[in-house]
N, C-alpha and C. Protein backbone atom coordinates (compact mmCIF):
# COMPACT_ATOMS: atom_id res chain seq x y z
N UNK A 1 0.51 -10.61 -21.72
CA UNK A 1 1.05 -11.94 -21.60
C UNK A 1 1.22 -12.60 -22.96
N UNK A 2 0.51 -12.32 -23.82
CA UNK A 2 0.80 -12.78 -25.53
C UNK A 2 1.38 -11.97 -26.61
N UNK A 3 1.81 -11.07 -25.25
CA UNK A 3 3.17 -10.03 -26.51
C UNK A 3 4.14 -10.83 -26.86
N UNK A 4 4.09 -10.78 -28.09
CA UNK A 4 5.70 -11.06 -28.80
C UNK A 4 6.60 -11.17 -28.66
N UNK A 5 7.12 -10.03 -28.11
CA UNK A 5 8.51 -9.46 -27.21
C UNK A 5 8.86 -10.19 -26.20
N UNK A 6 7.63 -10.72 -25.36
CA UNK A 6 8.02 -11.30 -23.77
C UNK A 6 8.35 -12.78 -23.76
N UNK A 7 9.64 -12.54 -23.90
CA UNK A 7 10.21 -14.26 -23.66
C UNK A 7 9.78 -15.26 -22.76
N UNK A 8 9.94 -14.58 -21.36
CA UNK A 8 9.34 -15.45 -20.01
C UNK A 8 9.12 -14.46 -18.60
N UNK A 9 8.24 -15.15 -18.13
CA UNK A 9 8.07 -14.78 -17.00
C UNK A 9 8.48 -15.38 -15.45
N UNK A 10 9.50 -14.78 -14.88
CA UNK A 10 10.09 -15.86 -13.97
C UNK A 10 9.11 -14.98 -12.59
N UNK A 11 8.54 -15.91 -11.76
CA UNK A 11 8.13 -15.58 -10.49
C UNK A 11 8.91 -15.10 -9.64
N UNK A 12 9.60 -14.08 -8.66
CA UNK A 12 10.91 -13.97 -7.69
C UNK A 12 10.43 -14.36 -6.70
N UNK A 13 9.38 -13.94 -6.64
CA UNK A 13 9.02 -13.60 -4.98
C UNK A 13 7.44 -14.00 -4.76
N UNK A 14 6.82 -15.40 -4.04
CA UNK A 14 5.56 -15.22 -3.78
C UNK A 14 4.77 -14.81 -2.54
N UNK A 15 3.42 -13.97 -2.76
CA UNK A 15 3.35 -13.36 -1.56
C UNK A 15 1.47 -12.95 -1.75
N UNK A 16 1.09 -12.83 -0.26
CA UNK A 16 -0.19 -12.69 -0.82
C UNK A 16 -0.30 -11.28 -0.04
N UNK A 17 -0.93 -10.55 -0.07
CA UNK A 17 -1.17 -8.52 0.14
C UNK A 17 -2.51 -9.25 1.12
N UNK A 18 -2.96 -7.89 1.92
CA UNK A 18 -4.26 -7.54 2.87
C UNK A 18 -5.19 -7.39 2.33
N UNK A 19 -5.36 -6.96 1.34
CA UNK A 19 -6.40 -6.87 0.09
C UNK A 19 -6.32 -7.71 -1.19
N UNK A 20 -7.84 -7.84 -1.61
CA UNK A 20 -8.03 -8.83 -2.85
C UNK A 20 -7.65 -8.05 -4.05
N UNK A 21 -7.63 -6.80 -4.26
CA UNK A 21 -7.68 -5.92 -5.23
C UNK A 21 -6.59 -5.36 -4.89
N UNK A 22 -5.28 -5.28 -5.72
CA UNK A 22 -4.26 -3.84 -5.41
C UNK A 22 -4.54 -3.31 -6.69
N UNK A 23 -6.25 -2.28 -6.70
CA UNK A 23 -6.10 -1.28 -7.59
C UNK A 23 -5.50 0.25 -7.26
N UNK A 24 -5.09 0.14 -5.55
CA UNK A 24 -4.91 1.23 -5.28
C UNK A 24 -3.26 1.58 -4.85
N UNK A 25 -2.38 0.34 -5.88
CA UNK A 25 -1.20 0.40 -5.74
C UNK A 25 -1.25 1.89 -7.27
N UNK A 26 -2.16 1.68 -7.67
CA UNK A 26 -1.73 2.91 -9.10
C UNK A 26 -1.77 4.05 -8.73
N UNK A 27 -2.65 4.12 -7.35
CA UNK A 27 -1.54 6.01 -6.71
C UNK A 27 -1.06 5.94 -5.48
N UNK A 28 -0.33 4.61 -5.47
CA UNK A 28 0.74 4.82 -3.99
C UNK A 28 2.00 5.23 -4.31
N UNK A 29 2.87 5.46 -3.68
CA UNK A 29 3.79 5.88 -3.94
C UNK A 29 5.14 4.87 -4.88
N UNK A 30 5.83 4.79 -5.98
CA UNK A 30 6.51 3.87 -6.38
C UNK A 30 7.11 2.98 -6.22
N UNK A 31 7.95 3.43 -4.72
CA UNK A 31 8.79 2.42 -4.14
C UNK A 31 7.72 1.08 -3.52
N UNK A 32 6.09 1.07 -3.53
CA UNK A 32 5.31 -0.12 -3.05
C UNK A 32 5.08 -1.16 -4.39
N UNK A 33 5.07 -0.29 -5.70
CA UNK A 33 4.82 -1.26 -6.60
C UNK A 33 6.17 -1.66 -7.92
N UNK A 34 7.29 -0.94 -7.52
CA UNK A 34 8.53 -1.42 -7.89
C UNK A 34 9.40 -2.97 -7.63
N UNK A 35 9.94 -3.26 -7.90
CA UNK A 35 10.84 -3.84 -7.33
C UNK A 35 12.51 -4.08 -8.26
N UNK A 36 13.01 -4.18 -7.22
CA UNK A 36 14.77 -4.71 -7.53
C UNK A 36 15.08 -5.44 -8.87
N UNK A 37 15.64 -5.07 -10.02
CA UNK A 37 15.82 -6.15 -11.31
C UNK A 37 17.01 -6.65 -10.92
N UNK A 38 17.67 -6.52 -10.00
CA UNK A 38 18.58 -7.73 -9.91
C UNK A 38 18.46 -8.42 -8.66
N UNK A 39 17.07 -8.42 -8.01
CA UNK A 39 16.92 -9.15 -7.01
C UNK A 39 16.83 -11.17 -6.98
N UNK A 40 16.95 -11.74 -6.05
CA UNK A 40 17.29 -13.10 -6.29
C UNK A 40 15.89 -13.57 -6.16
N UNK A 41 15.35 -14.84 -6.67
CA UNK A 41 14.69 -15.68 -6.32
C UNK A 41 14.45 -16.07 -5.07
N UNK A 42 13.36 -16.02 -4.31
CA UNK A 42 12.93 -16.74 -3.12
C UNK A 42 11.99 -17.93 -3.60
N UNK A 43 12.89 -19.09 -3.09
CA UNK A 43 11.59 -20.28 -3.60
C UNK A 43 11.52 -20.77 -2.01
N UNK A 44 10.08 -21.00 -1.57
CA UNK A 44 9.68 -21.55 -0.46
C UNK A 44 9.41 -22.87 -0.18
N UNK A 45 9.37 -23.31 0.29
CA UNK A 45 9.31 -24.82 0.57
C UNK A 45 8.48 -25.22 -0.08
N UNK A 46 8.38 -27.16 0.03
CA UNK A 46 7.16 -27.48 -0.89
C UNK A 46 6.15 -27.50 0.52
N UNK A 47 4.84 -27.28 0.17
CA UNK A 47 3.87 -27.19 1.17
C UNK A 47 3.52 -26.50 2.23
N UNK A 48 4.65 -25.44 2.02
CA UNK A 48 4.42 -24.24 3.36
C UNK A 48 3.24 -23.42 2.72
N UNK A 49 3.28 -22.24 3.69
CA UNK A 49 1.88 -21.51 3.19
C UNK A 49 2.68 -20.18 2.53
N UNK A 50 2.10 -19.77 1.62
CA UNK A 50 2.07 -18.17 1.56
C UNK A 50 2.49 -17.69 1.90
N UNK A 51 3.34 -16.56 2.15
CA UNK A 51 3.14 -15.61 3.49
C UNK A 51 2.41 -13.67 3.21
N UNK A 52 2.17 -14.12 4.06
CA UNK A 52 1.11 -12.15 3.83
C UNK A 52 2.36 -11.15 4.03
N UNK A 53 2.00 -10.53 3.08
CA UNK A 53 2.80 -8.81 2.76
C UNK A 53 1.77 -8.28 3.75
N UNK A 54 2.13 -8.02 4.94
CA UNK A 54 1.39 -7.16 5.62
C UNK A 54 2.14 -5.13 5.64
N UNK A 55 2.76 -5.13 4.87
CA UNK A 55 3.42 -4.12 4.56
C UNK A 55 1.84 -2.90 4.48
N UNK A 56 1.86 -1.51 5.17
CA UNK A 56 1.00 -0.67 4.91
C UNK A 56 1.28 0.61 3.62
N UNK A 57 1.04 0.34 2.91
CA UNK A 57 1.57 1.25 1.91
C UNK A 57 0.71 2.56 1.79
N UNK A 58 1.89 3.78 1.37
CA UNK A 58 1.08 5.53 1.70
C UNK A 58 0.91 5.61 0.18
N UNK A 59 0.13 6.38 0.24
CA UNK A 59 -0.51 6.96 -0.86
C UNK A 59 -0.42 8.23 -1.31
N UNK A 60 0.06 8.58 -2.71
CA UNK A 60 0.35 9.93 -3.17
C UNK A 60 -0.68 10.97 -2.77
N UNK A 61 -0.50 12.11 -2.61
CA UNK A 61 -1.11 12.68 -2.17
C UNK A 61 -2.52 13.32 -3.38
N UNK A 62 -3.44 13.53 -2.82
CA UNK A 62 -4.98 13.83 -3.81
C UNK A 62 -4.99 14.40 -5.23
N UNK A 63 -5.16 14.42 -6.51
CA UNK A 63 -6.14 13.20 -6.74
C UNK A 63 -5.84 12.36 -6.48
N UNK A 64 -7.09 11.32 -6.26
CA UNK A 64 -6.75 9.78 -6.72
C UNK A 64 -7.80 9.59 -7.91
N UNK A 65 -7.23 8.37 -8.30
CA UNK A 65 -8.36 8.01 -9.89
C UNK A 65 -9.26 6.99 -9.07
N UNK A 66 -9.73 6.64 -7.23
CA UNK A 66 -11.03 6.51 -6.97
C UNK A 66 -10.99 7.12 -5.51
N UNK A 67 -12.18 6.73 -4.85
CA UNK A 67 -12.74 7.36 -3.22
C UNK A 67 -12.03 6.18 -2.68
N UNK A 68 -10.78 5.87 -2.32
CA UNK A 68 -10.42 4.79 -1.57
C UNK A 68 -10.59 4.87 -0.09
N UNK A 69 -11.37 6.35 0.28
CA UNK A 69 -11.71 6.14 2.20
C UNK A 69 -12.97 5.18 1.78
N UNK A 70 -13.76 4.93 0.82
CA UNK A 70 -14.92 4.41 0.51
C UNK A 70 -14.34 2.73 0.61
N UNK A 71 -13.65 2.25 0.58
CA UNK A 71 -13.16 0.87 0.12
C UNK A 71 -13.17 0.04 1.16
N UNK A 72 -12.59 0.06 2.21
CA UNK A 72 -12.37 -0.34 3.37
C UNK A 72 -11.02 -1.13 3.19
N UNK A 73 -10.04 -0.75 2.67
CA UNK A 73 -8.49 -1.31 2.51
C UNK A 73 -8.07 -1.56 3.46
N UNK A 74 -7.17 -2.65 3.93
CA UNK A 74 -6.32 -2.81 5.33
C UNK A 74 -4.78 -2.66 4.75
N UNK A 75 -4.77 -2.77 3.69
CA UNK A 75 -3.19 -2.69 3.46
C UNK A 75 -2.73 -0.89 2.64
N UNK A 76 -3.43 -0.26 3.10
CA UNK A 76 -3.43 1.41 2.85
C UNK A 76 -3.34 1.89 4.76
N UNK A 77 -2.17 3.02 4.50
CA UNK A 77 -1.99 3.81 5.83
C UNK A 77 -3.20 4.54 5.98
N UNK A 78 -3.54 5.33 6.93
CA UNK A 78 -3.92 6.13 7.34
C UNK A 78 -4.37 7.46 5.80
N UNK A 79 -5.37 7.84 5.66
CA UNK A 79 -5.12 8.63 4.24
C UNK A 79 -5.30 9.98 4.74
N UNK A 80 -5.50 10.50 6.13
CA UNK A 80 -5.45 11.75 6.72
C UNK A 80 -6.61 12.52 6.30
N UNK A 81 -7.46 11.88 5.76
CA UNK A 81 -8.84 12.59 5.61
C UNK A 81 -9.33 13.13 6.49
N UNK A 82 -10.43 14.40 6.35
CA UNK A 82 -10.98 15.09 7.74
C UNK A 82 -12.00 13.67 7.83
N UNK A 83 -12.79 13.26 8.93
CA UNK A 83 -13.77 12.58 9.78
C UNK A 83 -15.06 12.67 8.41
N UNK A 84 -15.30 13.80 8.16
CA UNK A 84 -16.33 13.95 7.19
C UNK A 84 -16.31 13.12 6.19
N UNK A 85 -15.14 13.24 5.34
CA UNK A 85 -15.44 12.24 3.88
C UNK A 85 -15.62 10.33 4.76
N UNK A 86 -14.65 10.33 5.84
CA UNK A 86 -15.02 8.44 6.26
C UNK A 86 -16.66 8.58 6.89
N UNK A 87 -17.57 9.76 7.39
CA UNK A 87 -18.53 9.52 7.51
C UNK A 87 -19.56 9.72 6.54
N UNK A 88 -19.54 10.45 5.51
CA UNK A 88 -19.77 10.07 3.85
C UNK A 88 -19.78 8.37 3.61
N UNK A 89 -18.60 8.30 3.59
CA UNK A 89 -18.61 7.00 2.85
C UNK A 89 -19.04 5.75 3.57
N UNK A 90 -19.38 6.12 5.38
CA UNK A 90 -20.49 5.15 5.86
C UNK A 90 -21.97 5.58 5.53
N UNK A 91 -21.97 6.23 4.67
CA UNK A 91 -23.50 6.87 4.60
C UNK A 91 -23.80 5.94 2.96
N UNK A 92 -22.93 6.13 2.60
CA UNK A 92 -23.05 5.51 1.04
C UNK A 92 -22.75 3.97 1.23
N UNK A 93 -22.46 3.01 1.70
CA UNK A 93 -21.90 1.96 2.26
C UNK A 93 -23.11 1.18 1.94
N UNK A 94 -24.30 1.99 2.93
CA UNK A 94 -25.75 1.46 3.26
C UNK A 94 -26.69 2.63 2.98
N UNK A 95 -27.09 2.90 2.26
CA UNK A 95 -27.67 4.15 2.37
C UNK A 95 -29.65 3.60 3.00
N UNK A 96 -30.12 2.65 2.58
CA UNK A 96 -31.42 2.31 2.56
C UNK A 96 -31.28 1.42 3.68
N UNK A 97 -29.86 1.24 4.37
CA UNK A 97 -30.54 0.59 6.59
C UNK A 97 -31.21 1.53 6.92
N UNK A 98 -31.57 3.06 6.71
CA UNK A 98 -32.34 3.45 8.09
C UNK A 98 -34.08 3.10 7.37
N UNK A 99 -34.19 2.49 6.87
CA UNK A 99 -35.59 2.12 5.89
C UNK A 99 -35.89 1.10 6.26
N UNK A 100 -34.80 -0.01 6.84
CA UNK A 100 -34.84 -1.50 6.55
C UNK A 100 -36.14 -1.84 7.79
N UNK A 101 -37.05 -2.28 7.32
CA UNK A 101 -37.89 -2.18 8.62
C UNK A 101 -37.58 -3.49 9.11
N UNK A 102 -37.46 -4.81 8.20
CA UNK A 102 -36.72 -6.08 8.99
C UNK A 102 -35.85 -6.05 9.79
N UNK A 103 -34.98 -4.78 9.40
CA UNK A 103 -33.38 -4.93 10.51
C UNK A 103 -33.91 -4.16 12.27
N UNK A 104 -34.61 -3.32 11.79
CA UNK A 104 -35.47 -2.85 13.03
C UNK A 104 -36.14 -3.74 13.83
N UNK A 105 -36.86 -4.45 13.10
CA UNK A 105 -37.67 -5.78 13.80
C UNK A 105 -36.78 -6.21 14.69
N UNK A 106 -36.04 -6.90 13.37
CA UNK A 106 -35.22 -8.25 14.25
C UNK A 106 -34.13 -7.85 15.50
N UNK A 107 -33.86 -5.99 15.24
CA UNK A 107 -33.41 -5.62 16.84
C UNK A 107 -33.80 -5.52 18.06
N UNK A 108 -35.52 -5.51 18.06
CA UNK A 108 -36.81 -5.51 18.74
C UNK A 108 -36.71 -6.45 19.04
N UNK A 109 -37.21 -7.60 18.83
CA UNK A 109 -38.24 -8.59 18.89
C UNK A 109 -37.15 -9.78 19.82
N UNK A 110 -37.67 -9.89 21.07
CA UNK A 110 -37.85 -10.85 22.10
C UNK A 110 -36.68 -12.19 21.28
N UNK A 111 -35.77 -12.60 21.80
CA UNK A 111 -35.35 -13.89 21.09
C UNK A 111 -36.05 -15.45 21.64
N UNK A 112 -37.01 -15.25 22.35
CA UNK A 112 -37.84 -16.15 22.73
C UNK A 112 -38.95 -16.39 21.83
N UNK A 113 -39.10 -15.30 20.94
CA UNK A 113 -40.34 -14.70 19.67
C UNK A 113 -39.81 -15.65 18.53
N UNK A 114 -38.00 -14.94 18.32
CA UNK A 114 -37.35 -15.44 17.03
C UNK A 114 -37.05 -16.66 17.16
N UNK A 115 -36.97 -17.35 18.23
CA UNK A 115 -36.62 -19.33 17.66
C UNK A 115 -38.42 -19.79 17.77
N UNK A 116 -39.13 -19.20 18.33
CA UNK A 116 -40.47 -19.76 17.75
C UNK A 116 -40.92 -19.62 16.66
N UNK A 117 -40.62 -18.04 15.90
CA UNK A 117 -40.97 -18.18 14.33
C UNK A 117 -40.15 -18.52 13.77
N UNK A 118 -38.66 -18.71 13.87
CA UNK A 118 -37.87 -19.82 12.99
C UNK A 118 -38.10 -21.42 13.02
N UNK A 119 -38.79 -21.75 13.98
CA UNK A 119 -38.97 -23.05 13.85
C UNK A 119 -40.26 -23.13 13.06
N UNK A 120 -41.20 -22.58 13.56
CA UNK A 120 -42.32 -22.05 12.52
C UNK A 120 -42.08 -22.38 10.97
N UNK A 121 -41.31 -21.45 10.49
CA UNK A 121 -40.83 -21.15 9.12
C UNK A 121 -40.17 -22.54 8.96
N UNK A 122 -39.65 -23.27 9.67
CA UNK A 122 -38.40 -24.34 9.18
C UNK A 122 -39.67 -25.83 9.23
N UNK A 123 -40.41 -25.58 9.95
CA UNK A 123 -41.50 -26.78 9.57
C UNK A 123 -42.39 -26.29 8.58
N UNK A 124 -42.43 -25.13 7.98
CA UNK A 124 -43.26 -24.89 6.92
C UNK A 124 -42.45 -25.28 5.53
N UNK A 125 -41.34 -24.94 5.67
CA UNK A 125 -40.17 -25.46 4.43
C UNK A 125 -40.18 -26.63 4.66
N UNK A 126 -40.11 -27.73 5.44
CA UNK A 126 -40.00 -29.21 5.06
C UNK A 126 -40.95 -29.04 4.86
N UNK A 127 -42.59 -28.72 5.24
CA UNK A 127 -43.46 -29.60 4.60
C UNK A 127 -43.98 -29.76 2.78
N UNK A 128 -43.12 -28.10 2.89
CA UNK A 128 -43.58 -28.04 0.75
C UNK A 128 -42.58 -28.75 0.25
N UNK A 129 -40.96 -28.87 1.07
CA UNK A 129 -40.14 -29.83 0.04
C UNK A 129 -40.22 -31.15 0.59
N UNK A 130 -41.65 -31.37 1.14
CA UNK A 130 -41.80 -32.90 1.10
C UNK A 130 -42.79 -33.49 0.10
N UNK A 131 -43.64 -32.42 -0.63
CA UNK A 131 -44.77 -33.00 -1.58
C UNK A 131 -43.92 -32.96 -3.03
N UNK A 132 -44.83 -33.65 -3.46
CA UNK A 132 -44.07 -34.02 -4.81
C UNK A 132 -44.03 -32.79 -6.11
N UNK A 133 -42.94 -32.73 -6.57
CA UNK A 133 -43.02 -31.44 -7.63
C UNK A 133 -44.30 -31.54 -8.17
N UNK A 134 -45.23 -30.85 -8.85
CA UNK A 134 -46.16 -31.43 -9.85
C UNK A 134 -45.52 -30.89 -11.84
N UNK A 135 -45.42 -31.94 -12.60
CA UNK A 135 -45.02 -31.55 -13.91
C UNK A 135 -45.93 -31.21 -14.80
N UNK A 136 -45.35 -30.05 -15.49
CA UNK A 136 -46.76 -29.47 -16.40
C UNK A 136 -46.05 -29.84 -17.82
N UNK A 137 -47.48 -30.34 -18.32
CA UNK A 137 -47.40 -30.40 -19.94
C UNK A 137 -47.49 -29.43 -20.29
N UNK A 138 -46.04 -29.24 -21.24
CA UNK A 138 -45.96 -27.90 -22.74
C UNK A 138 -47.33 -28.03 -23.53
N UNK A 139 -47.65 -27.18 -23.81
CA UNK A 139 -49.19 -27.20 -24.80
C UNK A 139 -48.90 -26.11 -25.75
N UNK A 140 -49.42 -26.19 -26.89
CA UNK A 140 -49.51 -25.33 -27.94
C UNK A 140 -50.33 -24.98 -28.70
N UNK A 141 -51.32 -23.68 -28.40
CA UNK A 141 -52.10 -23.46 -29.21
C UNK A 141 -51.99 -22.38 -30.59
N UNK A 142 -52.33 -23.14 -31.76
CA UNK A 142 -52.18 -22.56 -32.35
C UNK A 142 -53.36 -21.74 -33.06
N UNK A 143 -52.85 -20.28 -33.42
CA UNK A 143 -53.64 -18.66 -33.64
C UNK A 143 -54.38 -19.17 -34.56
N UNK A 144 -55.46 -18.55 -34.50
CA UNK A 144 -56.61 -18.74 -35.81
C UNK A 144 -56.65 -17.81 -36.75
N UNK A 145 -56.69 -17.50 -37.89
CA UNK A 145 -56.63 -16.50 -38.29
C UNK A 145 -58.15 -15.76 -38.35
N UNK A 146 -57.65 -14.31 -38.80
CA UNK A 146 -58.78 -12.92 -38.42
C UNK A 146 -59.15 -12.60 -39.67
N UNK A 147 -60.34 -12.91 -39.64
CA UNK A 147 -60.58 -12.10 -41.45
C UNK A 147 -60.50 -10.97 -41.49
């Protein structure tokens, strides 16, 4: 954007994609991240919304420069992977839920249990952020020396 060369930048077309990241337009196929140089300007109203590129774009075929079954993309087709690598990459996702002994609990435990110890817990939090901070004096002692 602070090259020399680049006179201006005119907007054509605004649009928002299915994903926050199009890092995985760098191995789709060209015709998704091209466009028309003599295409016209679309200017949209004042105050309308956006509109979503819900367009599904394919992807060159393997390598890629990342694990995009790992990503969870909505605006990527189908990538024809065998079942194995998308159940890989739910394994890596979470690897330390089958450990989680809280998430176990809280699938257990009676919901007649859980609004009694949340209320529990929620009258124990007002009562410490009802006492007064206490402020500590900085102190400084200074080293003696060691013969």
């Amino acid at each position: 954007m602070y090259d020399p060369t680049i006179k201006s930048i005119d907007v054509l077309r605004l649009e928002k994609r299915l994903d926050g990241e199009l890092l995985y337009l760098r191995d789709a196929l060209p015709e998704y991240s091209t466009f028309d140089p003599n295409m016209d300007v679309e200017i949209l109203a004042e105050g309308a919304s956006v509109p979503v590129n819900d367009i599904k774009v394919k992807l060159k075929p393997r390598p890629w420069l990342e694990r995009w079954e790992r990503k969870n993309l909505q605006g990527v087709q189908d990538l024809g992977l065998p079942e194995k690598f998308y159940k890989r990459a739910k394994e890596l996702e979470t690897p330390w839920e089958k450990y989680d002994l809280m998430k176990q609990y809280m699938r257990t435990i009676p919901e007649e249990e859980q609004v009694e110890i949340y209320s529990e817990v929620q009258s124990q939090l007002h009562k410490s952020d009802a006492g007064q901070k206490v402020k500590r004096k900085r102190t400084f002692v200074k080293p003696t020396k060691l013969a």
